[in-house]
PDB file of N, CA and C in Angstrom:
ATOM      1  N   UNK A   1      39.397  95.125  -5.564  1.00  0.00           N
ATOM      2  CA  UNK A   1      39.615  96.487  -5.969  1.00  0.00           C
ATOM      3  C   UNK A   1      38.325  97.109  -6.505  1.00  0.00           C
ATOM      4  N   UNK A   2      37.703  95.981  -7.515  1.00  0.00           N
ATOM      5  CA  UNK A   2      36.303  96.903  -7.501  1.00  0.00           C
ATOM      6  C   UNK A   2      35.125  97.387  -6.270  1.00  0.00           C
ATOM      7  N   UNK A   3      35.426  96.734  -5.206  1.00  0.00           N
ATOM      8  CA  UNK A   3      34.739  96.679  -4.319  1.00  0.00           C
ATOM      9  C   UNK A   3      34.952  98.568  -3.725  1.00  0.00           C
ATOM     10  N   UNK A   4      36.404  98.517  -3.617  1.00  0.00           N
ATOM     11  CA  UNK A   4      36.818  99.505  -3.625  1.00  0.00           C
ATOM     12  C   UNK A   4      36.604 100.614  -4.302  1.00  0.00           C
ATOM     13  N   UNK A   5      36.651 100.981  -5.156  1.00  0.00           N
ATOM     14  CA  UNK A   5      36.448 101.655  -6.071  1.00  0.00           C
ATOM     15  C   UNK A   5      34.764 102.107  -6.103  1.00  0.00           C
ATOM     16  N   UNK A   6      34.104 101.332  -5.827  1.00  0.00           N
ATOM     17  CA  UNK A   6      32.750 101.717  -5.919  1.00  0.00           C
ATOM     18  C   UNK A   6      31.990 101.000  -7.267  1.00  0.00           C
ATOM     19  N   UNK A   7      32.812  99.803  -8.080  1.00  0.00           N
ATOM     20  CA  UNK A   7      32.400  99.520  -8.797  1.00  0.00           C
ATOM     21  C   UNK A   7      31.191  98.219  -9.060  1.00  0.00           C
ATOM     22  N   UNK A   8      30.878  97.756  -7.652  1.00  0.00           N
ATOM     23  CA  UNK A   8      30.314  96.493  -7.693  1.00  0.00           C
ATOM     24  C   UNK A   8      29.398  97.645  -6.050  1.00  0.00           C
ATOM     25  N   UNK A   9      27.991  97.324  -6.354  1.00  0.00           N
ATOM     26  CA  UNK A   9      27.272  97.532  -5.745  1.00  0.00           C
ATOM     27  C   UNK A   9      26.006  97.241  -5.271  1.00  0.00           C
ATOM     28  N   UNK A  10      25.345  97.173  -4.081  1.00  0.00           N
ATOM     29  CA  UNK A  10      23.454  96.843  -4.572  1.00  0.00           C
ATOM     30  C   UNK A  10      22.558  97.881  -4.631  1.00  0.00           C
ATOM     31  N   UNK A  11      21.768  97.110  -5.867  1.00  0.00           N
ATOM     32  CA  UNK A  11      20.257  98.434  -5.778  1.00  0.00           C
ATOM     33  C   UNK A  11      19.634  97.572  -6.196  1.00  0.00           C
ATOM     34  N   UNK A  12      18.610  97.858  -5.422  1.00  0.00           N
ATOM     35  CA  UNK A  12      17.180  97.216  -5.515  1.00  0.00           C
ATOM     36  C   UNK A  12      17.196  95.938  -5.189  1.00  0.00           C
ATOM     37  N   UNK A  13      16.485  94.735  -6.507  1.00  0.00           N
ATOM     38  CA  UNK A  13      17.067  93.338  -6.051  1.00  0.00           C
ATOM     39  C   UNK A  13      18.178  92.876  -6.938  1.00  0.00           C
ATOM     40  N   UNK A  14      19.444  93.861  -7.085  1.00  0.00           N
ATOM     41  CA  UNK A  14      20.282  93.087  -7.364  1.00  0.00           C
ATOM     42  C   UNK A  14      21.871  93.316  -6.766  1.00  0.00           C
ATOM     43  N   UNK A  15      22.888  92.480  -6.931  1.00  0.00           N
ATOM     44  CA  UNK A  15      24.674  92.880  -6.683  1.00  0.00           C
ATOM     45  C   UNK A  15      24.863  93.173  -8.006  1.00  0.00           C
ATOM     46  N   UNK A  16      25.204  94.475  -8.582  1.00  0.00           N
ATOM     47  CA  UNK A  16      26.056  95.194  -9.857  1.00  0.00           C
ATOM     48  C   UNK A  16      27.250  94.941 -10.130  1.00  0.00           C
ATOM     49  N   UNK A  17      28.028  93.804 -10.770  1.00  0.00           N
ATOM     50  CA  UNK A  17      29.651  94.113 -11.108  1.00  0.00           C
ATOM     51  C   UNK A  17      29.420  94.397 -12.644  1.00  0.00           C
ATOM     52  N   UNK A  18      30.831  94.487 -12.390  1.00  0.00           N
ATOM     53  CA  UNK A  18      31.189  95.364 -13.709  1.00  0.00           C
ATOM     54  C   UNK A  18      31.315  94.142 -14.683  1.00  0.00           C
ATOM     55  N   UNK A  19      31.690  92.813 -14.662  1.00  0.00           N
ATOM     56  CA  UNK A  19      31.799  91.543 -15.307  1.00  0.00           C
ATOM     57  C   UNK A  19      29.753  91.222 -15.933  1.00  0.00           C
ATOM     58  N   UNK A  20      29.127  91.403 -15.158  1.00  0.00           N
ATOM     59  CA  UNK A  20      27.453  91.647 -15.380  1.00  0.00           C
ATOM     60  C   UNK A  20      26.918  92.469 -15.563  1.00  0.00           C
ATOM     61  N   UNK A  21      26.477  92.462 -17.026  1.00  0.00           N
ATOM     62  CA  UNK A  21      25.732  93.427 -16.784  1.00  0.00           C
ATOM     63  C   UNK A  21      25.091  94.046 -16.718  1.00  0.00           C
ATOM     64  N   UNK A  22      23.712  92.596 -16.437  1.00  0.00           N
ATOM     65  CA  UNK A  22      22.254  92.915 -16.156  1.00  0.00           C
ATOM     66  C   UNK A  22      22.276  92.276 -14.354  1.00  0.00           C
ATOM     67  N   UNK A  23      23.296  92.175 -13.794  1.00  0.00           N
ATOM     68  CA  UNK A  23      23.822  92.150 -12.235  1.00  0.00           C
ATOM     69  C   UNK A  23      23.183  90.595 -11.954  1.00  0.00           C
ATOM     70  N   UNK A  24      23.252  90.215 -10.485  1.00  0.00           N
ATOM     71  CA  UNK A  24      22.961  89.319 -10.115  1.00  0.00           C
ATOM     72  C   UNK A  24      21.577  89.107  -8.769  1.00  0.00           C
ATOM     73  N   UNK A  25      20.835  88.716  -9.027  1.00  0.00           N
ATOM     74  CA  UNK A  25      19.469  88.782  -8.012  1.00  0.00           C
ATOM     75  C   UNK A  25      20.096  88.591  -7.066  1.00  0.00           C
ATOM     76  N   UNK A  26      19.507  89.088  -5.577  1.00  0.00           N
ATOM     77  CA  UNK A  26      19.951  88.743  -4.766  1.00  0.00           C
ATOM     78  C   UNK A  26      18.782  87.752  -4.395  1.00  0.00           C
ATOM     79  N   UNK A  27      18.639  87.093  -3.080  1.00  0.00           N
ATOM     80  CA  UNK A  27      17.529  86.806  -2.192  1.00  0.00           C
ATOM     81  C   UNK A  27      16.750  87.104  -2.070  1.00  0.00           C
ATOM     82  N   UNK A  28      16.077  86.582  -1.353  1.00  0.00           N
ATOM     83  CA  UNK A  28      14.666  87.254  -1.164  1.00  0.00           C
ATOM     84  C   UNK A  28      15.146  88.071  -0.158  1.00  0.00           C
ATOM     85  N   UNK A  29      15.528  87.364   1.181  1.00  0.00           N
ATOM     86  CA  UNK A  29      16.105  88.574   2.221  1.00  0.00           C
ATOM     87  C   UNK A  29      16.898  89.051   2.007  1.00  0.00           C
ATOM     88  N   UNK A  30      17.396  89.414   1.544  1.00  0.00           N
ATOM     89  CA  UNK A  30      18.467  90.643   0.523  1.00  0.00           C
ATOM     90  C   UNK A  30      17.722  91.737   0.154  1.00  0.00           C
ATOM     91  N   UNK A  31      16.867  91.900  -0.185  1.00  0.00           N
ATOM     92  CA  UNK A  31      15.923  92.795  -1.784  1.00  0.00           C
ATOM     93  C   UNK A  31      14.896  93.531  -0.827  1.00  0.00           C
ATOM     94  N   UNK A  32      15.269  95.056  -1.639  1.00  0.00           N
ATOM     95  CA  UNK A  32      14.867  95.931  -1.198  1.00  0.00           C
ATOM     96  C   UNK A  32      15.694  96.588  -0.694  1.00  0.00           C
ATOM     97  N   UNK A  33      16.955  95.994  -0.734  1.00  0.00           N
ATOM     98  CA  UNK A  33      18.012  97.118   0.301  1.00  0.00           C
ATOM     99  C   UNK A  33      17.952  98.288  -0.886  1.00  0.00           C
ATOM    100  N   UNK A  34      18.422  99.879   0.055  1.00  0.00           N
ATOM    101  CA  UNK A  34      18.441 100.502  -1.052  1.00  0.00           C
ATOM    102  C   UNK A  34      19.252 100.619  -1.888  1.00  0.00           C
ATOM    103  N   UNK A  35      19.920 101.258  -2.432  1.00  0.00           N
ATOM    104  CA  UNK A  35      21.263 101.622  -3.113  1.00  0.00           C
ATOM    105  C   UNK A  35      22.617 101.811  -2.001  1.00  0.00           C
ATOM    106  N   UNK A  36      23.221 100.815  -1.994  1.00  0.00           N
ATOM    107  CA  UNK A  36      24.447 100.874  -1.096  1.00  0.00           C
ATOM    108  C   UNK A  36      25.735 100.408  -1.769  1.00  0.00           C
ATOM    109  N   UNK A  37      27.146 101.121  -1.806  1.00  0.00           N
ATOM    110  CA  UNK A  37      28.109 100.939  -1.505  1.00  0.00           C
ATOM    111  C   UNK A  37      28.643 100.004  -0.959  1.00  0.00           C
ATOM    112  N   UNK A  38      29.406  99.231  -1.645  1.00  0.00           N
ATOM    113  CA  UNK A  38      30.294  98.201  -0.628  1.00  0.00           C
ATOM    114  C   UNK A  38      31.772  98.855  -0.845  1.00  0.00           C
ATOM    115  N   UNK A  39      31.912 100.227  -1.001  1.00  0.00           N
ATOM    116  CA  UNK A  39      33.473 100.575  -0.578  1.00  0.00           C
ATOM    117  C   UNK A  39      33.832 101.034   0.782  1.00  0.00           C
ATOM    118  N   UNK A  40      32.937 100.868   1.429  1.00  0.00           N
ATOM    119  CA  UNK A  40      33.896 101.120   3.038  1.00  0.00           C
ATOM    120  C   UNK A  40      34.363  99.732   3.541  1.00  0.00           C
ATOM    121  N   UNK A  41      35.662  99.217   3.778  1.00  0.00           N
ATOM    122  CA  UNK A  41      36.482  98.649   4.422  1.00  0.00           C
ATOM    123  C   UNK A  41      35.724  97.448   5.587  1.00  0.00           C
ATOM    124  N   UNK A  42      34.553  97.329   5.499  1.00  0.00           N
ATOM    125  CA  UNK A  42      33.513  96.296   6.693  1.00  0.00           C
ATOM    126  C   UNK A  42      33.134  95.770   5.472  1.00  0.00           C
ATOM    127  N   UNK A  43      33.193  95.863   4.768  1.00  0.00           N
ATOM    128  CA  UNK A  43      33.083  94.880   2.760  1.00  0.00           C
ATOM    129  C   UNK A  43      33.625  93.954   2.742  1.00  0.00           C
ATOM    130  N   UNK A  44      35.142  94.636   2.363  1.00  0.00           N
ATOM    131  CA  UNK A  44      35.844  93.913   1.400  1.00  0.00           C
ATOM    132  C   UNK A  44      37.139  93.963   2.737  1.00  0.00           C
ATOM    133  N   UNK A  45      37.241  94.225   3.204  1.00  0.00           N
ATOM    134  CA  UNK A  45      38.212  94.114   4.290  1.00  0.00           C
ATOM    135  C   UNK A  45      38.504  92.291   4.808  1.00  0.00           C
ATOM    136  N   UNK A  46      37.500  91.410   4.517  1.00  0.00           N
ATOM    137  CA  UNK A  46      37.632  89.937   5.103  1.00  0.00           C
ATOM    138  C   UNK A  46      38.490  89.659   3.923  1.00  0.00           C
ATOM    139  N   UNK A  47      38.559  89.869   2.778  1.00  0.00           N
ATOM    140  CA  UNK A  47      39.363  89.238   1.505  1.00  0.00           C
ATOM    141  C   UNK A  47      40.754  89.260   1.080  1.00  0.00           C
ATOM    142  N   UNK A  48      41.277  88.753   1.113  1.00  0.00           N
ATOM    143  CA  UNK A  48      43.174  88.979   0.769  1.00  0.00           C
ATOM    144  C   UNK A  48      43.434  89.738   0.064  1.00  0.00           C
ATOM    145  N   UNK A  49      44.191  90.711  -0.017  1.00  0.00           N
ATOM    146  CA  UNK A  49      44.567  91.449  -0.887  1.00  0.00           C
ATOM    147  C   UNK A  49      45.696  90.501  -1.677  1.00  0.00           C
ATOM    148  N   UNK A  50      45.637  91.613  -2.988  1.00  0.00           N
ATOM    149  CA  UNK A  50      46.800  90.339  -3.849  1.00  0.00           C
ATOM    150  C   UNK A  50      48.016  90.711  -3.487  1.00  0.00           C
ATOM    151  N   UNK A  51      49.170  89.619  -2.967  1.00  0.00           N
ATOM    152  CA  UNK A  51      50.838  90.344  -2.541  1.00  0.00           C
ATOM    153  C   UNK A  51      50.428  90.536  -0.927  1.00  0.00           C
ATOM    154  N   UNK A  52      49.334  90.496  -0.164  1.00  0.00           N
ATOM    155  CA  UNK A  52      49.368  90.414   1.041  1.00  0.00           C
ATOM    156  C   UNK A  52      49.640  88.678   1.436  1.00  0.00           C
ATOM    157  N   UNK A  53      50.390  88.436   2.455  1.00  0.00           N
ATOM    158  CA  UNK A  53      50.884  87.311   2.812  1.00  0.00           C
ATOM    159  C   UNK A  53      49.787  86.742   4.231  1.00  0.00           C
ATOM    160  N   UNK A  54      49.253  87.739   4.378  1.00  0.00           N
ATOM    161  CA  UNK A  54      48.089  87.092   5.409  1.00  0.00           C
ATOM    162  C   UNK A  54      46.475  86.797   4.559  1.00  0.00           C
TER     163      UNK A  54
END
């Protein structure tokens, strides 16, 4: 849901959740992405929703 929401994100070299919150480094090949969104649905879409049976 945070994914959703817009609450967990990357900038610069790091992943932002809301549980961190000086975030988490990414990689080396990771870093540098710019500021992106993981709420469009090609995210978080592989993960179970909770109460979904698939």
């Amino acid at each position: 849901m945070a994914m959703i929401s817009g609450r967990i994100h990357l900038e610069g070299d790091r992943l932002h959740l809301p549980a961190v919150a000086e975030g988490i480094f990414l990689p080396p090949t990771l870093r540098g992405i710019q500021q992106t969104s993981l709420s469009h649905p090609y995210f978080w879409s592989a993960f179970t929703m909770i109460g979904n049976p698939w």
